[in-house]
N, C-alpha and C. Protein backbone atom coordinates (compact mmCIF):
# COMPACT_ATOMS: atom_id res chain seq x y z
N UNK A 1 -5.18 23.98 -17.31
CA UNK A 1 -4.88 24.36 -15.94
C UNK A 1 -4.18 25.70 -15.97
N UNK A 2 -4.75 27.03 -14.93
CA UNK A 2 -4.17 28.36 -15.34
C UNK A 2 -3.32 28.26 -14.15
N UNK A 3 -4.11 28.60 -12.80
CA UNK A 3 -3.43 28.85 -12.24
C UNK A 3 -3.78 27.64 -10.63
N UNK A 4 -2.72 28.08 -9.62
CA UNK A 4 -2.93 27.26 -8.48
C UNK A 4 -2.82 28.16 -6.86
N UNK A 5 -3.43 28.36 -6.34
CA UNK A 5 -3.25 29.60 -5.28
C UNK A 5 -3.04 30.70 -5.63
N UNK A 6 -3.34 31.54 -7.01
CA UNK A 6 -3.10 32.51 -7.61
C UNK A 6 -1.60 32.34 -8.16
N UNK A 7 -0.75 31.14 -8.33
CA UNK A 7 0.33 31.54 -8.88
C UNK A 7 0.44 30.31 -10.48
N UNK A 8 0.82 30.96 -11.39
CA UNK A 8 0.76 29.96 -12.66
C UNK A 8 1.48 28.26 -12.58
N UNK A 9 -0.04 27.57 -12.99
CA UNK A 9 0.46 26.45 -12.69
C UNK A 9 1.69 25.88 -12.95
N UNK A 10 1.74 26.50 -14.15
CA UNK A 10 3.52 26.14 -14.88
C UNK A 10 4.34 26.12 -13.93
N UNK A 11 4.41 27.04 -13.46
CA UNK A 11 5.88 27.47 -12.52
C UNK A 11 5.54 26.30 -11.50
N UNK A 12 5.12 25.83 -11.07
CA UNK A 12 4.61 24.54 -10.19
C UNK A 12 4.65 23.44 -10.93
N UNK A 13 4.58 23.15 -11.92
CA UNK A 13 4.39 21.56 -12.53
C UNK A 13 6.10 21.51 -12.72
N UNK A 14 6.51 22.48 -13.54
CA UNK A 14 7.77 22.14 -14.12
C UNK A 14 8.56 22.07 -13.14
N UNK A 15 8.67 22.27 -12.03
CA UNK A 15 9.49 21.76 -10.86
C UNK A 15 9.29 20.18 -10.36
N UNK A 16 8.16 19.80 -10.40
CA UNK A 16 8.36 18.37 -10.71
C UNK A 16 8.46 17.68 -11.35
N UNK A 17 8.53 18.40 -12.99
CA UNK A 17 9.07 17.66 -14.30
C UNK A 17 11.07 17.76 -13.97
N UNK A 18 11.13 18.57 -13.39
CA UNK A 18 12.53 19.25 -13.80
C UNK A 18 13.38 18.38 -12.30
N UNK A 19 12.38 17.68 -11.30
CA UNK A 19 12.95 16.91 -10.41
C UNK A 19 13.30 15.57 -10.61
N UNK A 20 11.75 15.32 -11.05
CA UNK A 20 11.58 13.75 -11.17
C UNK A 20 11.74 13.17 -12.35
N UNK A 21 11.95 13.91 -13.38
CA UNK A 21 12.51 12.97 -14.60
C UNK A 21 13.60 12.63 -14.56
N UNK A 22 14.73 13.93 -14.13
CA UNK A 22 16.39 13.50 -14.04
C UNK A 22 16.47 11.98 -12.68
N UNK A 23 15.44 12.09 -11.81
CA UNK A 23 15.08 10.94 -10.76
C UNK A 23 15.01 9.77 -11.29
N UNK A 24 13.74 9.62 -11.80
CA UNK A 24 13.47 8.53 -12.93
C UNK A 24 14.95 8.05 -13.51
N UNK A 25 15.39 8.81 -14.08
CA UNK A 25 16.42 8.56 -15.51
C UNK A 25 17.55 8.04 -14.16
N UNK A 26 18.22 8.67 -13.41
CA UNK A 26 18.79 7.71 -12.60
C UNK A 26 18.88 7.01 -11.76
N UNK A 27 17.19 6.42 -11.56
CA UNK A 27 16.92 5.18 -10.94
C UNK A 27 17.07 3.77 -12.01
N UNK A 28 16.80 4.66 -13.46
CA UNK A 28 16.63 3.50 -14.83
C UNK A 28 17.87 3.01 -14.51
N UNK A 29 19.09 4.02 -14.58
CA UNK A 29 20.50 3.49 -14.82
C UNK A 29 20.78 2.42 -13.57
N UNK A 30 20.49 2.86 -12.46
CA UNK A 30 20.76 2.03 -11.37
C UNK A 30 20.18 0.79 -11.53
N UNK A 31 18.73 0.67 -11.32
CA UNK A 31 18.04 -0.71 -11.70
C UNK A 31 18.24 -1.70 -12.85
N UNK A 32 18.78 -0.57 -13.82
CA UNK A 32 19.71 -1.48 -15.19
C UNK A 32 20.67 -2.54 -15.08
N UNK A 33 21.49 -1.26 -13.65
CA UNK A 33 23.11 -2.11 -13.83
C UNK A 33 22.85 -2.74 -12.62
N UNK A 34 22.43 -2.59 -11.42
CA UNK A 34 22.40 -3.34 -10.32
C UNK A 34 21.78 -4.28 -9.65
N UNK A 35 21.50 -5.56 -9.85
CA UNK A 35 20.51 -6.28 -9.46
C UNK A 35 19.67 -6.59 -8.45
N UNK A 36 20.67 -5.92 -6.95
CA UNK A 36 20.20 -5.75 -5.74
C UNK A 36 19.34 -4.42 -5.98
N UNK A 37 19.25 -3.26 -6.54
CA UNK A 37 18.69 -2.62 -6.59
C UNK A 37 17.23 -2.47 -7.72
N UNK A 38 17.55 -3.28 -8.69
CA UNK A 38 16.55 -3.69 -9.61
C UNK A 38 15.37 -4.65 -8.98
N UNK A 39 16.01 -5.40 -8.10
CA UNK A 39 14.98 -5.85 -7.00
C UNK A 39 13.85 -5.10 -6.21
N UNK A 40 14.28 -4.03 -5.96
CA UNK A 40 13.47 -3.53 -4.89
C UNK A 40 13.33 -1.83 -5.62
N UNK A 41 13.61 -1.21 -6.40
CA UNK A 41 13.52 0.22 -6.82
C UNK A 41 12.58 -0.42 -8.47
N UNK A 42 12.88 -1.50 -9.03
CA UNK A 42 12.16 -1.73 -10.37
C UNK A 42 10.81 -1.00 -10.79
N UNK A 43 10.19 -1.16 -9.59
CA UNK A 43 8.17 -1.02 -9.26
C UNK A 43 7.86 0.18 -9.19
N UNK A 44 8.83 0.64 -8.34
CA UNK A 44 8.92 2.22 -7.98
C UNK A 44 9.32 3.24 -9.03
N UNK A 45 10.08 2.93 -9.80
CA UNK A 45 10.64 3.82 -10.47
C UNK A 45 9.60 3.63 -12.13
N UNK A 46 9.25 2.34 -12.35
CA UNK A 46 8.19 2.38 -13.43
C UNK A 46 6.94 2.99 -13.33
N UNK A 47 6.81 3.06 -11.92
CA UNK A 47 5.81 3.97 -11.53
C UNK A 47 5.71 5.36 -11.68
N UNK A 48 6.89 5.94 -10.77
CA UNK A 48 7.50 7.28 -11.53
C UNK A 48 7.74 7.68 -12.08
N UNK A 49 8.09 6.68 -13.24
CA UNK A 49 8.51 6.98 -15.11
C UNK A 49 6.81 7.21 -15.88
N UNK A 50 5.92 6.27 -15.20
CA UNK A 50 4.87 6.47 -15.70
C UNK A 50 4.09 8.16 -15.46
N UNK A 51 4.40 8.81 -14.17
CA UNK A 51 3.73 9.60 -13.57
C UNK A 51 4.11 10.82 -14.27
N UNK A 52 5.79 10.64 -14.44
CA UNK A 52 6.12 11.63 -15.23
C UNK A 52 5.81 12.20 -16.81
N UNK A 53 5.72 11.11 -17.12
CA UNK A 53 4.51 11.23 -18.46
C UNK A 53 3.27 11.81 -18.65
N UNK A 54 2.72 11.48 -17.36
CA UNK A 54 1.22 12.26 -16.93
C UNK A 54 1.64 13.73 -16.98
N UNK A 55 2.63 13.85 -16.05
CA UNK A 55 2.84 15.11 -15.75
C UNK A 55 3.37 15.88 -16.89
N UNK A 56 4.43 15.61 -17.82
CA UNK A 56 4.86 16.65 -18.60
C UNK A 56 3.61 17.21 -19.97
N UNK A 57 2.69 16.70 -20.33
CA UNK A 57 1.77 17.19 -20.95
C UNK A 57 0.67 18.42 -19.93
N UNK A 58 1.01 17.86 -18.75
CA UNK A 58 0.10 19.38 -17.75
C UNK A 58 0.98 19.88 -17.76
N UNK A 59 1.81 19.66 -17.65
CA UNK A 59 2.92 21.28 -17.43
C UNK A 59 2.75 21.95 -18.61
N UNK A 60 3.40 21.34 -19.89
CA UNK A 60 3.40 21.97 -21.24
C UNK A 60 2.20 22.68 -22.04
N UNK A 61 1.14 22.07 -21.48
CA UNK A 61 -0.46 23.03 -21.38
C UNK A 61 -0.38 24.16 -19.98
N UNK A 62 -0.36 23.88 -19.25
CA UNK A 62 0.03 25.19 -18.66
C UNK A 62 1.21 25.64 -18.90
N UNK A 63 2.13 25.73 -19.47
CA UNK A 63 3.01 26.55 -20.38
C UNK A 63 2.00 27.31 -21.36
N UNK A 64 1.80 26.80 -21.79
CA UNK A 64 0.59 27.30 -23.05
C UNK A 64 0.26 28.47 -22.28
N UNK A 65 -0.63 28.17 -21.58
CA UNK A 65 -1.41 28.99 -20.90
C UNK A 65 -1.20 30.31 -20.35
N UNK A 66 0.25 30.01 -19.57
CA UNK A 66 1.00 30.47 -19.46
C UNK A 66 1.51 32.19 -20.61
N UNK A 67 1.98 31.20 -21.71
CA UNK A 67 2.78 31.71 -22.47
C UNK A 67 1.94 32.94 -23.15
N UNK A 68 0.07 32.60 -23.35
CA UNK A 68 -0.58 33.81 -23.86
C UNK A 68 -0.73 34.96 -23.03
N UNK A 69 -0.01 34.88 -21.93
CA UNK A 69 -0.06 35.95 -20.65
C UNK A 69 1.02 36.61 -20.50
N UNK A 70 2.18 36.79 -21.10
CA UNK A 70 3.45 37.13 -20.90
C UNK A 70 3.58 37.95 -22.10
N UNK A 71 4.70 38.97 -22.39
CA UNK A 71 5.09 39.64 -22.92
C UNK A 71 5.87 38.53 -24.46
N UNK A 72 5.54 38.31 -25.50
CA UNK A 72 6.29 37.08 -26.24
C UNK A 72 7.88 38.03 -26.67
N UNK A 73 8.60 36.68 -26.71
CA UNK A 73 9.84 37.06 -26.66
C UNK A 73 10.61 35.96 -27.68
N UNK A 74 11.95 36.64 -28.34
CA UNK A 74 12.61 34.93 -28.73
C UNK A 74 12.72 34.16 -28.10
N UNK A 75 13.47 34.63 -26.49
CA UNK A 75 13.77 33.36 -25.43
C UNK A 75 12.61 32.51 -25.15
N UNK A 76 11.56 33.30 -24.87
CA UNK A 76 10.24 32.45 -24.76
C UNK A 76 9.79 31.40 -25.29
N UNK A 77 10.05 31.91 -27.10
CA UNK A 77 9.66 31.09 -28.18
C UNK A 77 10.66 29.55 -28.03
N UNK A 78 11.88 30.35 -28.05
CA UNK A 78 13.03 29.19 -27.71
C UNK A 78 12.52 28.06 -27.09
N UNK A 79 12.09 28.80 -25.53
CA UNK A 79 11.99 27.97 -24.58
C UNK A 79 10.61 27.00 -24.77
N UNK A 80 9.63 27.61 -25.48
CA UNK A 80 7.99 26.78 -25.80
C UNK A 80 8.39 25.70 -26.63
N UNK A 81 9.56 25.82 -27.96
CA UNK A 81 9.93 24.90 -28.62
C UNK A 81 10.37 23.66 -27.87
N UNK A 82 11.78 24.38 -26.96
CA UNK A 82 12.01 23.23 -26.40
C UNK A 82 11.01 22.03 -25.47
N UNK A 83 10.64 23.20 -24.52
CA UNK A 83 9.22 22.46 -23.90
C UNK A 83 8.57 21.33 -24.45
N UNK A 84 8.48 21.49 -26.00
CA UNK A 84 7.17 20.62 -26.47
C UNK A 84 8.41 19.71 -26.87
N UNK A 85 9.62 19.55 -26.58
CA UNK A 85 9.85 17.92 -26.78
C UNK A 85 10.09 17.54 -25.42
N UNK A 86 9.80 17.64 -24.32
CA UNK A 86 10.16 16.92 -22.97
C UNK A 86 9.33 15.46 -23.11
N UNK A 87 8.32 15.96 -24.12
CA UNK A 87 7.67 14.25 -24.01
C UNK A 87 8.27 12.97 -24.33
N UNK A 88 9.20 13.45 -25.36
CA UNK A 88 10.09 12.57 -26.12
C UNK A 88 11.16 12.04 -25.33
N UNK A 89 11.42 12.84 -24.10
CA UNK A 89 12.47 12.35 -23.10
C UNK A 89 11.53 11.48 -21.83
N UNK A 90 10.84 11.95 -21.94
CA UNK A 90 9.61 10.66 -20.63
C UNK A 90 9.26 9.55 -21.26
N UNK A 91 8.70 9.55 -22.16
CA UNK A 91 8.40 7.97 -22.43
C UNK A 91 9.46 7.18 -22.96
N UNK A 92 10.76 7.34 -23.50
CA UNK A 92 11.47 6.36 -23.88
C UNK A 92 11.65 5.98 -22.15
N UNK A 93 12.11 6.72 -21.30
CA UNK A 93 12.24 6.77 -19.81
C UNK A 93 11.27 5.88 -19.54
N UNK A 94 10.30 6.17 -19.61
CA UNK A 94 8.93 5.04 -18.66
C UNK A 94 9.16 3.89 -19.66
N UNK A 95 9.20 3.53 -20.64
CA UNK A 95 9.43 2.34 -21.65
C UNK A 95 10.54 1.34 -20.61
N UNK A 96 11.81 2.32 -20.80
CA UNK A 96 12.76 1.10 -20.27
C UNK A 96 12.79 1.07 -18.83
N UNK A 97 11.82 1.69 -17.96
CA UNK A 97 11.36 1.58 -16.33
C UNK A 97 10.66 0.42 -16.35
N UNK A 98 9.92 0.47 -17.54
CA UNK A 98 8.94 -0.99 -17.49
C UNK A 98 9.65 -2.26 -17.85
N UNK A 99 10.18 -1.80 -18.66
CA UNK A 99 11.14 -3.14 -19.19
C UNK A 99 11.69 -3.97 -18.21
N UNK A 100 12.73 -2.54 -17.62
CA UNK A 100 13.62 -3.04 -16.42
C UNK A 100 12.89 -3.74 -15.41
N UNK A 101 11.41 -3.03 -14.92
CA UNK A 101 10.87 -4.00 -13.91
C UNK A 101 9.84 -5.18 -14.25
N UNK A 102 9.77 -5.23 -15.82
CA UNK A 102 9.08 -6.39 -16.04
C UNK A 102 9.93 -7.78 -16.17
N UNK A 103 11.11 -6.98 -16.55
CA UNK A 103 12.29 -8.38 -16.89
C UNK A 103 12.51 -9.10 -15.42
N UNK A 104 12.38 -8.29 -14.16
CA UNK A 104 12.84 -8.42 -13.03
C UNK A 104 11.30 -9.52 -12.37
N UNK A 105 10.59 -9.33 -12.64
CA UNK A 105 9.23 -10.44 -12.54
C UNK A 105 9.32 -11.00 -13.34
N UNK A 106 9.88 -11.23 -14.72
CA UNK A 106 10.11 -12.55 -14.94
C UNK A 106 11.15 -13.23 -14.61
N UNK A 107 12.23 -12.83 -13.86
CA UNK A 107 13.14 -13.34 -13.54
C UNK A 107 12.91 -13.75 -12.44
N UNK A 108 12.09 -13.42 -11.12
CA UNK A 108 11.61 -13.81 -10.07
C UNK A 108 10.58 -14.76 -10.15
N UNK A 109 9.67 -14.78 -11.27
CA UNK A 109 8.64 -15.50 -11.94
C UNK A 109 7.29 -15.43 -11.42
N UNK A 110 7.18 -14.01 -10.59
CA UNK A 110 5.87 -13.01 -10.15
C UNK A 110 5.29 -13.14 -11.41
N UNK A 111 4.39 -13.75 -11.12
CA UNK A 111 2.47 -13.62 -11.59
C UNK A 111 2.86 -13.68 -13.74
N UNK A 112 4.16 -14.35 -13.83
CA UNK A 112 4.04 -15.19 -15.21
C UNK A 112 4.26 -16.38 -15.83
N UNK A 113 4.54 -17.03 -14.45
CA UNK A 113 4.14 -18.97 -14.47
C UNK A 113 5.74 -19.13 -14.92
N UNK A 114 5.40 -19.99 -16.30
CA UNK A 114 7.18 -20.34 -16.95
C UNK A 114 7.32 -19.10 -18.05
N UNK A 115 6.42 -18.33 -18.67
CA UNK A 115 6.67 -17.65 -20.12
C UNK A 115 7.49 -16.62 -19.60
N UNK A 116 8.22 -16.24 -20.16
CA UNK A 116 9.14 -15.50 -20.36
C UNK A 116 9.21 -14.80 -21.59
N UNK A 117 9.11 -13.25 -21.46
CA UNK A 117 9.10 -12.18 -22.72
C UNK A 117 10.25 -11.67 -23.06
N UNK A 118 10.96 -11.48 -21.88
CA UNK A 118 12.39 -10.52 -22.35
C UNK A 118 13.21 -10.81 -21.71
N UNK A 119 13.29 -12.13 -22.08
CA UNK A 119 14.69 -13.11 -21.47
C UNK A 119 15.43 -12.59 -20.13
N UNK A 120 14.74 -12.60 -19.55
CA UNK A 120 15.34 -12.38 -18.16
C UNK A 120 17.14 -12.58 -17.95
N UNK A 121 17.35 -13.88 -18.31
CA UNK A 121 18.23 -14.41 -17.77
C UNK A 121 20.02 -14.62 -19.48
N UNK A 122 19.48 -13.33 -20.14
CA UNK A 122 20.36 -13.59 -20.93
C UNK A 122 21.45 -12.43 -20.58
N UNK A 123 22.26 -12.31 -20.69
CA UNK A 123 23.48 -11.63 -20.78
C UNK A 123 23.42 -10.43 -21.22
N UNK A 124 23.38 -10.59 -23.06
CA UNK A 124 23.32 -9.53 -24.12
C UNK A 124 21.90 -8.84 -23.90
N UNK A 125 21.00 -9.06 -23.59
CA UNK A 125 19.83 -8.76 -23.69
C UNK A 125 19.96 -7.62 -22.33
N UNK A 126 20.44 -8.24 -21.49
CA UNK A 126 20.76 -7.25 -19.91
C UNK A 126 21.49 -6.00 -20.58
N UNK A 127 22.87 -6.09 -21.48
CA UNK A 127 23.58 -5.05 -21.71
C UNK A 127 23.39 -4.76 -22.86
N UNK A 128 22.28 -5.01 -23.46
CA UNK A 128 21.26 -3.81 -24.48
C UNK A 128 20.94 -2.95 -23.32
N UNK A 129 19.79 -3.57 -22.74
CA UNK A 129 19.19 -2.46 -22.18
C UNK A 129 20.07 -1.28 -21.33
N UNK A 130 21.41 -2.32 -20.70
CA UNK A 130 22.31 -1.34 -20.10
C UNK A 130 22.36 0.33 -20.59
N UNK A 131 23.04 -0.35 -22.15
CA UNK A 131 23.53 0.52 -23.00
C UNK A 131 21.91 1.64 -23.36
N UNK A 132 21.37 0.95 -23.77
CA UNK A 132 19.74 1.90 -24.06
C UNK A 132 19.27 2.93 -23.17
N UNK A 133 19.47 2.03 -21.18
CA UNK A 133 18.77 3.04 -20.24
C UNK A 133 20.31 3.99 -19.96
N UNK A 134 21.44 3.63 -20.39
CA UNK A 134 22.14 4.99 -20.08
C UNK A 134 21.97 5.61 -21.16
N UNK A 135 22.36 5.28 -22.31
CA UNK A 135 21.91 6.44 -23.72
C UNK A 135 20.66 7.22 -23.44
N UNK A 136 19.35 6.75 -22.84
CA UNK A 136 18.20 7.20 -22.70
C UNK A 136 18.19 8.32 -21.66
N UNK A 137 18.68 8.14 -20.52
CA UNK A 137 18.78 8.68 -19.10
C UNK A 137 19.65 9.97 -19.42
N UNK A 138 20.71 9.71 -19.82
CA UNK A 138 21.92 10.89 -20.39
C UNK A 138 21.10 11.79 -20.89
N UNK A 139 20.35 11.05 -22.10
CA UNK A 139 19.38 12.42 -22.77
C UNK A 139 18.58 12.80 -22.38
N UNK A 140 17.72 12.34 -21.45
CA UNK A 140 16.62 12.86 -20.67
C UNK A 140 17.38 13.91 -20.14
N UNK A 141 18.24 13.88 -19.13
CA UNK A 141 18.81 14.26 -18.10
C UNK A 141 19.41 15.66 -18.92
N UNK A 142 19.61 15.78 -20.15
CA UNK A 142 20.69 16.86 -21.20
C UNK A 142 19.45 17.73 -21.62
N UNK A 143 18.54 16.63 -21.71
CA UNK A 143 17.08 17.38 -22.48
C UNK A 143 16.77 18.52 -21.53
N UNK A 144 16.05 17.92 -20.20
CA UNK A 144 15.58 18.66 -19.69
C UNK A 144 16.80 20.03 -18.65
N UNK A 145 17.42 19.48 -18.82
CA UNK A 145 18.64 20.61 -18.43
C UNK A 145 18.56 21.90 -19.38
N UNK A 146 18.21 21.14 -20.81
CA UNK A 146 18.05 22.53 -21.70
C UNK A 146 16.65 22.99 -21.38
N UNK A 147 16.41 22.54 -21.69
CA UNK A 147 14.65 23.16 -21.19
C UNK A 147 14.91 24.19 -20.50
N UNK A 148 14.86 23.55 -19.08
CA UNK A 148 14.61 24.58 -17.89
C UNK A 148 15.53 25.26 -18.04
N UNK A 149 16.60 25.31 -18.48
CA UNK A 149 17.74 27.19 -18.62
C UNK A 149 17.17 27.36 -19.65
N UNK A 150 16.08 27.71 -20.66
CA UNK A 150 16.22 28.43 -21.45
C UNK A 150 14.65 28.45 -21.21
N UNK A 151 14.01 28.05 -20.33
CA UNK A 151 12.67 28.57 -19.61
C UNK A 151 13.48 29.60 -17.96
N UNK A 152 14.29 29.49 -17.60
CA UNK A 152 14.95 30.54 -16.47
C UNK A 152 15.37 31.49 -17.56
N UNK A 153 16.21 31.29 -18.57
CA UNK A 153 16.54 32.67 -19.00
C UNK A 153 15.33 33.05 -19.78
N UNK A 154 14.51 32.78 -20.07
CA UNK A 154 13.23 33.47 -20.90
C UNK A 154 12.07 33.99 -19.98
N UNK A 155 12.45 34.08 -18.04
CA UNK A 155 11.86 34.62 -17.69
C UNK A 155 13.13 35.36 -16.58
N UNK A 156 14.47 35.22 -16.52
CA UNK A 156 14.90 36.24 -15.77
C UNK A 156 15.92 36.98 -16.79
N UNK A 157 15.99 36.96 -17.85
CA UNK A 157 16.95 37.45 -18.76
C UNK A 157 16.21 39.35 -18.52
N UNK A 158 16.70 40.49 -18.43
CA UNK A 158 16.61 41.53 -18.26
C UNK A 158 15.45 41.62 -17.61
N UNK A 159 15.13 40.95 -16.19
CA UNK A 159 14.32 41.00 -15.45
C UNK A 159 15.04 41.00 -13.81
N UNK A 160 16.53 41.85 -13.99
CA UNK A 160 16.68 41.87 -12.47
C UNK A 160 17.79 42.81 -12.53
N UNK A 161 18.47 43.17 -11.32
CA UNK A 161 19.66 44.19 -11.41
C UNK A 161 21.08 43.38 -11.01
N UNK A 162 22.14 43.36 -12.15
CA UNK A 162 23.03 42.86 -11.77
C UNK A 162 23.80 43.33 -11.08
N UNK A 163 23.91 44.73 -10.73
CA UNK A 163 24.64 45.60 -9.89
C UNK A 163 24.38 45.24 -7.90
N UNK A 164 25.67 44.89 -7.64
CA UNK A 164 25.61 44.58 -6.37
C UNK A 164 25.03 45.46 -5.11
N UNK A 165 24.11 45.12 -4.29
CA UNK A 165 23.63 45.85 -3.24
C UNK A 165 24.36 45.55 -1.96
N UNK A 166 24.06 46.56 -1.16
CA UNK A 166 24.25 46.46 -0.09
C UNK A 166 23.59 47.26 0.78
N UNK A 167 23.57 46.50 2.53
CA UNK A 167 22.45 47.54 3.07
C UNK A 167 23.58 48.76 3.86
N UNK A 168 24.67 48.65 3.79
CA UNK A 168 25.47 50.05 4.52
C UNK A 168 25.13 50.99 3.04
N UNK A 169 25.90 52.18 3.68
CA UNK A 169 26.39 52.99 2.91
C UNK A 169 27.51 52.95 1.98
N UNK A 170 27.25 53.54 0.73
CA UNK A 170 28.62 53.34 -0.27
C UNK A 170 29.98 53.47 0.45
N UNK A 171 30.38 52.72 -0.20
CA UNK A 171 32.40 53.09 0.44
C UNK A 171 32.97 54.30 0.06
C-alpha cells in the first residue's frame, strides 16, 4: 500500500496503530480487573485487539514503502527498527483480549455447555491474568510511545524553524 488520496499511507495507518493499541491495552486492563466491565467491553475489545494486529503489519509495509522515498537517515533507521517490533506489542494484546473474553463465556456458559478451559471461576487464575494484562498493556502502551517519537523525530527533527514568529513587526 503506497499511497491514499495522494498522501503516504503510513502517515494514515500509524495513527490508528498509535490510537487503538494504547485503546486495546486499556480496555485489557479494565476488563481484567472489572467484572461489570468484562461483561460488556470483553467482545469488543478482542475484537479490537484482533484488528489491531491486522493493522500494524499494513502500516509497517507502508512504512517500507514509505521509507524507500525519503531521504535515509539514523533517526529513520532508528525509527524502521523500532517499527518492526510493534507486532510483538499487538498480539500478546489480542491473546489476553481473547482470554479475557473467552473466560467471561465460560463463566456465563455462552455456547460451551459445562466444559470449561480457563477456569473461569478461580481466583489465582483471574490474578495471573491481572498481573499479565497489566505487564502486557504497560508495554504495549511504552512500546508504541517509543515508536511514534522516534517516527515524529525522524520526520520533524531539522525540518522546521524554531525561532518564534510573529505577524506584527519586530519590537
Amino acid at each position: 500500500m503506497g499511497t491514499v488520496n495522494g498522501l503516504p499511507a503510513h502517515v494514515l495507518l500509524v495513527h490508528a496503530v498509535v490510537v487503538l493499541l494504547p485503546l486495546s491495552a486499556l480496555l485489557l486492563v479494565l476488563t481484567a480487573v472489572w467484572p461489570a466491565a468484562r461483561a460488556r467491553l470483553a467482545g469488543p475489545n478482542a475484537l479490537l485487539a484482533l484488528a489491531v494486529v491486522a493493522l500494524v503489519p499494513m502500516t509497517t509495509s507502508a512504512g517500507e514503502w514509505l521509507e524507500r522515498r525519503v531521504p535515509s537517515s539514523t533517526l529513520l533507521h532508528d525509527h524502521t527498527e523500532l517499527g518492526d517490533t510493534a507486532i510483538f506489542y499487538a498480539i500478546p494484546l489480542a491473546v489476553l483480549a481473547v482470554l479475557v473474553w473467552w473466560r467471561q463465556r465460560e463463566a456465563t456458559g455462552a455456547g460451551t455447555g459445562n466444559r470449561t478451559y480457563l477456569a473461569p471461576g478461580s481466583v489465582v487464575v483471574t490474578r495471573v491474568l491481572v498481573a499479565l494484562a497489566v505487564i502486557v498493556a504497560g508495554a504495549g502502551i511504552y512500546g508504541i510511545y517509543r515508536i511514534g517519537d522516534s517516527g515524529a523525530r525522524a520526520s520533524w527533527t531539522g525540518n522546521f524553524s524554531t525561532t518564534a514568529h510573529t505577524d506584527g513587526p519586530p519590537d
